[in-house]
PDB file of N, CA and C in Angstrom:
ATOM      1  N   UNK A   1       0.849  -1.174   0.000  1.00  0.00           N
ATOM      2  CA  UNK A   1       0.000   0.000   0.000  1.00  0.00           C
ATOM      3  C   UNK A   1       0.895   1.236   0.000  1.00  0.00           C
ATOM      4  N   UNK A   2       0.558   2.381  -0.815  1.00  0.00           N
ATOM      5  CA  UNK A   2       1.201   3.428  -1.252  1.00  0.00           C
ATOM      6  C   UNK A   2       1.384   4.332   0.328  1.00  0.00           C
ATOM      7  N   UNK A   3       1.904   4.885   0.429  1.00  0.00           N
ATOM      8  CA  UNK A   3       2.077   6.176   1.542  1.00  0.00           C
ATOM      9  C   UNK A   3       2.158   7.249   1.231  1.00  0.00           C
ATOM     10  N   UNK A   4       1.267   8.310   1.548  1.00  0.00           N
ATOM     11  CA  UNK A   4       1.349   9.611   1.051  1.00  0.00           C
ATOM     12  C   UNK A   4       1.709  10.470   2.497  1.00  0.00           C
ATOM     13  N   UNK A   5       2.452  11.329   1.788  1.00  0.00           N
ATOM     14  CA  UNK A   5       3.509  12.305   3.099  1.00  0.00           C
ATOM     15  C   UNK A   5       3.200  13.715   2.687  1.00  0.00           C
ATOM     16  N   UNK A   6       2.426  14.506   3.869  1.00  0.00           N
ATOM     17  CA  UNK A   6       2.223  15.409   4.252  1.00  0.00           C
ATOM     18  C   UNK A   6       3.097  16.226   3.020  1.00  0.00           C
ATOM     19  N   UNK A   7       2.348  17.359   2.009  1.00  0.00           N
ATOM     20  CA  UNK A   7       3.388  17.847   1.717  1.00  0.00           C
ATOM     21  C   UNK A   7       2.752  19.959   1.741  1.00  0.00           C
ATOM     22  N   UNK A   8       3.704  20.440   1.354  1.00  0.00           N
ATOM     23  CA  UNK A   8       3.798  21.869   1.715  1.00  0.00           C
ATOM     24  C   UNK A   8       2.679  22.650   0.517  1.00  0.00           C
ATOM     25  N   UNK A   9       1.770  23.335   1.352  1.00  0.00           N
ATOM     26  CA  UNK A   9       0.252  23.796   0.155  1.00  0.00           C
ATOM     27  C   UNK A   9       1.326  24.636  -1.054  1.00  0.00           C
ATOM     28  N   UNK A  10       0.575  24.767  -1.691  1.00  0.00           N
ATOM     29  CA  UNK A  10       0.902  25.637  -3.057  1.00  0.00           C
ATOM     30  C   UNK A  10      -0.345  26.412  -3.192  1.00  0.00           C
ATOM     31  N   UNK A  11      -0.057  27.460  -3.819  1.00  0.00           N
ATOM     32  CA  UNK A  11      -0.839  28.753  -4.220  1.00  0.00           C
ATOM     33  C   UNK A  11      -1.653  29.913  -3.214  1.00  0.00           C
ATOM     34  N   UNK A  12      -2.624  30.342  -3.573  1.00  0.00           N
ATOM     35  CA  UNK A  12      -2.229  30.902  -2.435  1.00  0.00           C
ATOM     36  C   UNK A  12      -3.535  30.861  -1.524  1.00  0.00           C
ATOM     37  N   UNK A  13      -3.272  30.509  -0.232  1.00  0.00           N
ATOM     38  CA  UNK A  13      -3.767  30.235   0.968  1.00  0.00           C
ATOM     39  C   UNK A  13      -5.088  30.818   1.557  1.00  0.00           C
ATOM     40  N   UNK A  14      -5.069  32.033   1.491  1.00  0.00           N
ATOM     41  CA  UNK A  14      -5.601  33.020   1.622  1.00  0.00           C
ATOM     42  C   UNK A  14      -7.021  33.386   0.722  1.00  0.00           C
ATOM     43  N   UNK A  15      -7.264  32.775  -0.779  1.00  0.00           N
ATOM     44  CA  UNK A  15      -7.732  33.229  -1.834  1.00  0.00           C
ATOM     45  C   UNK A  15      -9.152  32.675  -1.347  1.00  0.00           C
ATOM     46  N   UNK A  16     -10.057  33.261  -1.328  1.00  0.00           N
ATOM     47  CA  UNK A  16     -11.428  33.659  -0.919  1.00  0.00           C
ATOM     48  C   UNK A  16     -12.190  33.172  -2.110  1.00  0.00           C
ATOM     49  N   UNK A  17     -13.055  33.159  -1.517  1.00  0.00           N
ATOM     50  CA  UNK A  17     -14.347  32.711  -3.130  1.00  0.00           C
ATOM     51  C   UNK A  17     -15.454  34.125  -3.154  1.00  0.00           C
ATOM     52  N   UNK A  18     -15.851  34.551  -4.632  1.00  0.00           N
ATOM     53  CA  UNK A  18     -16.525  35.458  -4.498  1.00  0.00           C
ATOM     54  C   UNK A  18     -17.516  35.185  -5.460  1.00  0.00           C
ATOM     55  N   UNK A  19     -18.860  36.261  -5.971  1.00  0.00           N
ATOM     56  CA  UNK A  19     -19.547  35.778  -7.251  1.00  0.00           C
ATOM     57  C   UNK A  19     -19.549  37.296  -7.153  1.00  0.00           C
ATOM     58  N   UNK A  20     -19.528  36.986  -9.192  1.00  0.00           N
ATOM     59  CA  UNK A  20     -19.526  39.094  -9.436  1.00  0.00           C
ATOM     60  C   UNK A  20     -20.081  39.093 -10.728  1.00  0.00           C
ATOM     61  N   UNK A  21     -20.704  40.106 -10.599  1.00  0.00           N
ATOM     62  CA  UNK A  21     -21.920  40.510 -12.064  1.00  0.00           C
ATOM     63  C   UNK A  21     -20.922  41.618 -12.537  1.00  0.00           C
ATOM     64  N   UNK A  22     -20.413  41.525 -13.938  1.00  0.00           N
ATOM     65  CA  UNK A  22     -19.809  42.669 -14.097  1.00  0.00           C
ATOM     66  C   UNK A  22     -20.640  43.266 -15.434  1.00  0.00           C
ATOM     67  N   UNK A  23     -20.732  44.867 -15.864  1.00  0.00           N
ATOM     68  CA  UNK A  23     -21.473  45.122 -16.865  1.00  0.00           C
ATOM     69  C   UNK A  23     -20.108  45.527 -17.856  1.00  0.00           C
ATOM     70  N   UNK A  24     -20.946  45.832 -19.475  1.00  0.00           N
ATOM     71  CA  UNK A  24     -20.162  45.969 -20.104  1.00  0.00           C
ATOM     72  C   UNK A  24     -19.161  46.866 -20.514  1.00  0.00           C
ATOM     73  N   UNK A  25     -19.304  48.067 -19.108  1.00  0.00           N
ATOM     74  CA  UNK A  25     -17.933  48.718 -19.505  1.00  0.00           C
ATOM     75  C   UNK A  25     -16.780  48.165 -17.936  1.00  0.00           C
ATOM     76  N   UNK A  26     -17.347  47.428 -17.378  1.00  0.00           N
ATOM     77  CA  UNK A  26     -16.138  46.693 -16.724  1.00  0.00           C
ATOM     78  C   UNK A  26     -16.473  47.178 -15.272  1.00  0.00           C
ATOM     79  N   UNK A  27     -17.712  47.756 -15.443  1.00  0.00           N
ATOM     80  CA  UNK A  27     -17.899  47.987 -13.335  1.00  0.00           C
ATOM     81  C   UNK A  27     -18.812  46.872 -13.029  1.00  0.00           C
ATOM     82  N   UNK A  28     -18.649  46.584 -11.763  1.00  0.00           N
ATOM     83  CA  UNK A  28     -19.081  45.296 -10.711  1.00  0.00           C
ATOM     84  C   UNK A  28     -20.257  46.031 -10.519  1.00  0.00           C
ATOM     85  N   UNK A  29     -21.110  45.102 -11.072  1.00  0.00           N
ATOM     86  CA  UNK A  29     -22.753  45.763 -10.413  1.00  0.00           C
ATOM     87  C   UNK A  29     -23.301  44.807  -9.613  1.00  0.00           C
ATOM     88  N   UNK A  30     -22.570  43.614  -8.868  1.00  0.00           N
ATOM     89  CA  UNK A  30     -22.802  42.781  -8.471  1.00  0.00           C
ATOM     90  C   UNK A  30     -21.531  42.202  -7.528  1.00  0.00           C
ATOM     91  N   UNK A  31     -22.118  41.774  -6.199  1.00  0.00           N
ATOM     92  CA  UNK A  31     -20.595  41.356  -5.079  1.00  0.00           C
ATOM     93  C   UNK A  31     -21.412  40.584  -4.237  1.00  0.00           C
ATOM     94  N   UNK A  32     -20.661  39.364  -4.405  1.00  0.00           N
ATOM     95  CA  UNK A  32     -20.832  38.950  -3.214  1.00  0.00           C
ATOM     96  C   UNK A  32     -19.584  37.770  -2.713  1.00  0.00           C
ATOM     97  N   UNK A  33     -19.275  38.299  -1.611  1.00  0.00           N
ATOM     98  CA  UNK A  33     -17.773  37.571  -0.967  1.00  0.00           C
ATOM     99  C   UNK A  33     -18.051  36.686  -0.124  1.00  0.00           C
ATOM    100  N   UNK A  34     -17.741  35.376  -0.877  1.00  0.00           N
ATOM    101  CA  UNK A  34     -18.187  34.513   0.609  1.00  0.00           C
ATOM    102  C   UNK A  34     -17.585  34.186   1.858  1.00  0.00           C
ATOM    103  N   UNK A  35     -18.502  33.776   3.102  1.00  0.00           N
ATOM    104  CA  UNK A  35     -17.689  33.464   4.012  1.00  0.00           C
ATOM    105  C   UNK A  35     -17.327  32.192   4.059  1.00  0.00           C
ATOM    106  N   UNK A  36     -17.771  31.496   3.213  1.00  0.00           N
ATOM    107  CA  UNK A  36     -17.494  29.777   3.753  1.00  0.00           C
ATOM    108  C   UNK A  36     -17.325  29.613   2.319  1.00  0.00           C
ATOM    109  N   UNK A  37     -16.416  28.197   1.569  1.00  0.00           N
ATOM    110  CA  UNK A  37     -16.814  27.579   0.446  1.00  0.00           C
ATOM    111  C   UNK A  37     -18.190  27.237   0.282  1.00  0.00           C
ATOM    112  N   UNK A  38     -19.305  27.162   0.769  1.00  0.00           N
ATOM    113  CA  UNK A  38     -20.686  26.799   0.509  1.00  0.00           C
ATOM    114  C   UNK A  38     -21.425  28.376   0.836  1.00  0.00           C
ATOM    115  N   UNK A  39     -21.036  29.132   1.212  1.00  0.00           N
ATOM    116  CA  UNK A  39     -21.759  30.370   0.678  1.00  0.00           C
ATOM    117  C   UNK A  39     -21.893  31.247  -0.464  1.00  0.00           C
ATOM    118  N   UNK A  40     -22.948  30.660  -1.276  1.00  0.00           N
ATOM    119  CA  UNK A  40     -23.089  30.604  -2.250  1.00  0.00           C
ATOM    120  C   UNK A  40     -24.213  31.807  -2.738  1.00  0.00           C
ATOM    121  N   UNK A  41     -24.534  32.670  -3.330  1.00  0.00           N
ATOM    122  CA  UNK A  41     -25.809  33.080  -3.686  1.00  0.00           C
ATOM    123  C   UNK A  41     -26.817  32.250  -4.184  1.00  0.00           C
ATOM    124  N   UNK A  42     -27.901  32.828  -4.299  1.00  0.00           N
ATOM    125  CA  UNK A  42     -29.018  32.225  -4.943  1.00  0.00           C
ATOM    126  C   UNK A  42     -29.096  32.897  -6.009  1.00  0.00           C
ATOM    127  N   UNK A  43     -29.469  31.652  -7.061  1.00  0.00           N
ATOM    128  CA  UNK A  43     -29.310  31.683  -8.905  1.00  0.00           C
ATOM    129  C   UNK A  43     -30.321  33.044  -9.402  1.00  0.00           C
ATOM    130  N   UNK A  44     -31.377  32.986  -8.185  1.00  0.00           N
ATOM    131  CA  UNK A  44     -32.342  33.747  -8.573  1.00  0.00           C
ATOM    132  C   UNK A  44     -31.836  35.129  -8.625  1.00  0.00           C
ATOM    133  N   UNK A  45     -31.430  35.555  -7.662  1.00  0.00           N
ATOM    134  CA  UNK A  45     -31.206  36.772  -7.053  1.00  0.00           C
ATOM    135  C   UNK A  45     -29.160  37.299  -8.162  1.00  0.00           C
ATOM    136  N   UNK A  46     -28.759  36.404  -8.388  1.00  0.00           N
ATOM    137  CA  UNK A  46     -27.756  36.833  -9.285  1.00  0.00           C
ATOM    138  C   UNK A  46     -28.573  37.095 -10.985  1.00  0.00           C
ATOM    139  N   UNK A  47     -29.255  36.371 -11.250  1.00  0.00           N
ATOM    140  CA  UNK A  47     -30.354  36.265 -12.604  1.00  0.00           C
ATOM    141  C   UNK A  47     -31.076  37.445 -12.687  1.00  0.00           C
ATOM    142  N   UNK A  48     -31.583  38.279 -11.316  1.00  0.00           N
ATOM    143  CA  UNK A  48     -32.486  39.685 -11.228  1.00  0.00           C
ATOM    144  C   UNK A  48     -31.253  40.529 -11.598  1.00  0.00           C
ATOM    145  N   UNK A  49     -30.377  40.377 -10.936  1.00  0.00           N
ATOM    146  CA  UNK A  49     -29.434  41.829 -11.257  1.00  0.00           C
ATOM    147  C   UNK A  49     -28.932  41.764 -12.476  1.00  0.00           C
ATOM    148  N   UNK A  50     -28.723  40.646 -13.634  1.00  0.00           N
ATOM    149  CA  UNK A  50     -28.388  40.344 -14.361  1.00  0.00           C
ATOM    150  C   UNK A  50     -29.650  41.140 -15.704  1.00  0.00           C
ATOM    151  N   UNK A  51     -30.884  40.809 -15.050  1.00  0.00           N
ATOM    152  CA  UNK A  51     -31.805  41.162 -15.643  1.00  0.00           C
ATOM    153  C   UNK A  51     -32.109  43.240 -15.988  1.00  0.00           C
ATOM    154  N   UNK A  52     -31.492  42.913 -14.648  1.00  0.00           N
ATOM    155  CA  UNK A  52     -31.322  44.646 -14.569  1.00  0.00           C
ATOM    156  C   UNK A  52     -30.630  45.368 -15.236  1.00  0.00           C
ATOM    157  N   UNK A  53     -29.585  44.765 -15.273  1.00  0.00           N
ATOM    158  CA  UNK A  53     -28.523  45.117 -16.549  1.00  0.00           C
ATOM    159  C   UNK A  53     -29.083  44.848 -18.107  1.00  0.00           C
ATOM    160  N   UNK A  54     -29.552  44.248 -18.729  1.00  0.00           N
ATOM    161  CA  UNK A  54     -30.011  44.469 -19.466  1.00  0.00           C
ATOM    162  C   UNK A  54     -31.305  45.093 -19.763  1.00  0.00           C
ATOM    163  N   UNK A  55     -32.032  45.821 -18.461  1.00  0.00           N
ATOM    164  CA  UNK A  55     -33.134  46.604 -19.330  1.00  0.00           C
ATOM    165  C   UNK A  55     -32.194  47.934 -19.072  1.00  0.00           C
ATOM    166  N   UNK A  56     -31.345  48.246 -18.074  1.00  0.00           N
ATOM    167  CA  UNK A  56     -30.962  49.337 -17.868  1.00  0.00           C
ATOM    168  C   UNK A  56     -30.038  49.567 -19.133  1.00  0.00           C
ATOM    169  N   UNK A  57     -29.825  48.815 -20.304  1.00  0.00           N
ATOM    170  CA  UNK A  57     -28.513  48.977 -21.291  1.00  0.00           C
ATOM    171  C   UNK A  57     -29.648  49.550 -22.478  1.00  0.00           C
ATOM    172  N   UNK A  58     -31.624  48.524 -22.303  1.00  0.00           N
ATOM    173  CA  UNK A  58     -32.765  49.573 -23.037  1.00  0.00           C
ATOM    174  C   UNK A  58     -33.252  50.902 -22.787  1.00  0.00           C
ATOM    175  N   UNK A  59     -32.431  51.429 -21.544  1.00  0.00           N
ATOM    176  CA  UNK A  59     -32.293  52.754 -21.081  1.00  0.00           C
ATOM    177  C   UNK A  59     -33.607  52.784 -20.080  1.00  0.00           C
ATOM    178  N   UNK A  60     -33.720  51.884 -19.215  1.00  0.00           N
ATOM    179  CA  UNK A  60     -34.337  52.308 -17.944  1.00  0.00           C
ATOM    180  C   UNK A  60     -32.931  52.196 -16.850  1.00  0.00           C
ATOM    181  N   UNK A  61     -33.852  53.026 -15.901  1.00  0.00           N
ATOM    182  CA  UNK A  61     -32.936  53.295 -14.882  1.00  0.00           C
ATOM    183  C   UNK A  61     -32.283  52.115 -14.010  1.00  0.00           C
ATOM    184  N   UNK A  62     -31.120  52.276 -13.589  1.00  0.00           N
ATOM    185  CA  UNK A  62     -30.400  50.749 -13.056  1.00  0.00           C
ATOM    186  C   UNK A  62     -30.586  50.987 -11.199  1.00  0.00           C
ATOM    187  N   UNK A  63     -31.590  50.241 -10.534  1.00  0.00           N
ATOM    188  CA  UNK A  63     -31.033  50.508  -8.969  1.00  0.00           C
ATOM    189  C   UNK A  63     -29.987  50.531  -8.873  1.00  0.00           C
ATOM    190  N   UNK A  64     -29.416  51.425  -7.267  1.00  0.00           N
ATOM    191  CA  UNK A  64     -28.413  51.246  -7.101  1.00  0.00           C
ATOM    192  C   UNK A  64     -28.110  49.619  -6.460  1.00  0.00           C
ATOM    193  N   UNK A  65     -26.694  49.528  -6.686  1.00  0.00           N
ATOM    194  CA  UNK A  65     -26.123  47.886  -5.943  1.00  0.00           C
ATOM    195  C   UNK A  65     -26.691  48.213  -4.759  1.00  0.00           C
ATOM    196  N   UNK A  66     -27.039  46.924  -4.227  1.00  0.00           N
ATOM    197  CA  UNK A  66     -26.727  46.850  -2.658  1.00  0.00           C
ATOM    198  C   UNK A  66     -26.258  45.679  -2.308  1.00  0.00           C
ATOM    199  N   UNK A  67     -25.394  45.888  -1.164  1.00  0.00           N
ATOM    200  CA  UNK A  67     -24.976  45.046  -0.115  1.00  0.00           C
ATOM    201  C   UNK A  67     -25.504  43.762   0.202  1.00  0.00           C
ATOM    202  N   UNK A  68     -24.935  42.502  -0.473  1.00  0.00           N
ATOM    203  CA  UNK A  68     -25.339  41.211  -0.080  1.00  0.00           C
ATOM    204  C   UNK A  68     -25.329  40.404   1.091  1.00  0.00           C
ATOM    205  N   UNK A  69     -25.809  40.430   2.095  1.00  0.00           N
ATOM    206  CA  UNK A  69     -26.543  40.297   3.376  1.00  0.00           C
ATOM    207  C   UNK A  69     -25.178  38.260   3.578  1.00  0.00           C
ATOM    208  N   UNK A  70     -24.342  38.451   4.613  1.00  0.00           N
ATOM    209  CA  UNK A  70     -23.315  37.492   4.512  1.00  0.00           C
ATOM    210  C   UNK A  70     -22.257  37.815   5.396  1.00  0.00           C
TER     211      UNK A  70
END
């Protein structure tokens, strides 16, 4: 039977998981930073802001972002 030995992490340690809506001139209209690997958004609620962005590009007005509750 094989033995595997403890070995030293690679990359980097620290690197966080996030989900981000970005529009098409390159600003984040969308954040959310998770605290855990399983904090995840809901499909729905990334799909609305997504939605928003495209009527706001048919020239209605875009809410402002808010703060994802996490």
């Amino acid at each position: 039977m094989a033995r595997h030995r403890p070995q030293i992490p690679t990359g980097d340690l620290f690197q966080g998981r996030g989900t981000y809506v970005v529009d098409v001139d390159g600003l984040v209209a969308y954040a959310h930073i998770a605290e855990s690997a399983s904090d995840i958004p809901p499909i729905d609620e990334l799909m609305a802001r997504v939605r928003e962005l495209g009527r706001a590009r048919e020239g209605a007005a875009l809410p402002a972002a808010q703060p994802t509750p996490g």
